[in-house]
Protein backbone atom coordinates (compact mmCIF):
# COMPACT_ATOMS: atom_id res chain seq x y z
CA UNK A 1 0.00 0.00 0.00
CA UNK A 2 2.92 2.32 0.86
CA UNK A 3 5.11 1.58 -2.04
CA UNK A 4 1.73 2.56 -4.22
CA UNK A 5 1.04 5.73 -2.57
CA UNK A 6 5.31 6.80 -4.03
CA UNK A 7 4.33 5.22 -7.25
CA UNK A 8 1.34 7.72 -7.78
CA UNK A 9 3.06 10.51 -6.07
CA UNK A 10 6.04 10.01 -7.66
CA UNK A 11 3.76 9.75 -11.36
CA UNK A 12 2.03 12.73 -10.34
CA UNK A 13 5.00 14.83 -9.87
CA UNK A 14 6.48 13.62 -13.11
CA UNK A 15 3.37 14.58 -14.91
CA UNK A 16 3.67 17.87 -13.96
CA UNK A 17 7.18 18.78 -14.74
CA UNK A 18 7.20 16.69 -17.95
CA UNK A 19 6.24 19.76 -19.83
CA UNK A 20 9.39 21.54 -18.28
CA UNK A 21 11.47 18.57 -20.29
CA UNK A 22 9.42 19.54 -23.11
CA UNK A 23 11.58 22.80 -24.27
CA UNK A 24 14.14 22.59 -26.99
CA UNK A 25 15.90 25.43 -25.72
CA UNK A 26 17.00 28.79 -27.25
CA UNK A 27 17.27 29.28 -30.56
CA UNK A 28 19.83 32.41 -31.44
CA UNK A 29 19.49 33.39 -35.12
CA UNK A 30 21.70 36.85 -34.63
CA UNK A 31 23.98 37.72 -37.07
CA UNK A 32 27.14 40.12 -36.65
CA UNK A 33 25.21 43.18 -37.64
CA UNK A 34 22.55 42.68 -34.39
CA UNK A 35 25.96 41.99 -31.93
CA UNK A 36 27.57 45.08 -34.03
CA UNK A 37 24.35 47.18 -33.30
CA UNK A 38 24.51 46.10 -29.42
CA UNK A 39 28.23 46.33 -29.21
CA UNK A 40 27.68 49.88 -30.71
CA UNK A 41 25.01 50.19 -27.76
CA UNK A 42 27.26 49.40 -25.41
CA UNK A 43 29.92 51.92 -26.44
CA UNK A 44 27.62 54.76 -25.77
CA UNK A 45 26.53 53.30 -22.51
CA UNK A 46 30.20 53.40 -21.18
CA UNK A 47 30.96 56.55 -23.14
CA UNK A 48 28.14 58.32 -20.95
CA UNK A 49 29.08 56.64 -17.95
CA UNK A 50 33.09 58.11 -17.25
CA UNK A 51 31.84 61.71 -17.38
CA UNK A 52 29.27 61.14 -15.13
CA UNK A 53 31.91 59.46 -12.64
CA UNK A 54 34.47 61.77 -13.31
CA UNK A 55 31.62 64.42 -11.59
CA UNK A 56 30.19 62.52 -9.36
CA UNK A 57 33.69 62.08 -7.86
CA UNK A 58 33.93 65.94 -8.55
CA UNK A 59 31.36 66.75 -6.56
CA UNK A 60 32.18 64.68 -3.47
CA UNK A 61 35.61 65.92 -3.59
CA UNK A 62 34.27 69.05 -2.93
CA UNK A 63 31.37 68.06 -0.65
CA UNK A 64 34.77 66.14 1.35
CA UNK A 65 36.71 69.19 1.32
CA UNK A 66 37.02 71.59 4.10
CA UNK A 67 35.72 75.45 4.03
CA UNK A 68 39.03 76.71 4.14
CA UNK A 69 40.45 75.46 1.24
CA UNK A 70 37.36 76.27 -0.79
CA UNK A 71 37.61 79.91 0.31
CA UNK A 72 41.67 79.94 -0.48
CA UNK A 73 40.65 78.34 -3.91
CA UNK A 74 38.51 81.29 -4.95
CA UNK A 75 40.65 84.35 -3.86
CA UNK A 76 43.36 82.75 -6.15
């Protein structure tokens, strides 16, 4: 009776996740020009990225500094 009750739980399971068995997987049909086009993406990403950095870091440099060396900055 008990090795029934696995059977049918065990069947039941199964016949749920069979359809997970049931994909082929992914099919990638890209060609250079769609990796050129997102590798071309990606290069304006990155090129808008450093100048933001390059202020953020800017800005907390000066956020970091002290009020003395500000002032002494802009009577130069």
């Amino acid at each position: 009776m008990k090795a029934l009750r696995i059977t049918s739980l065990f069947a039941g399971l199964m016949s749920i996740a069979s359809s997970a068995f049931a994909s082929g997987g992914r099919v990638d049909n890209s060609g250079f020009v769609v990796w050129a086009f997102l590798g071309f993406c990606a290069l304006i990403v990155v090129a808008q990225l450093v100048p933001a950095l390059l202020v953020m870091l800017g800005v907390v440099k000066g956020v970091a500094s002290s009020k003395d060396a500000a002032l002494q900055e802009t009577t130069k």
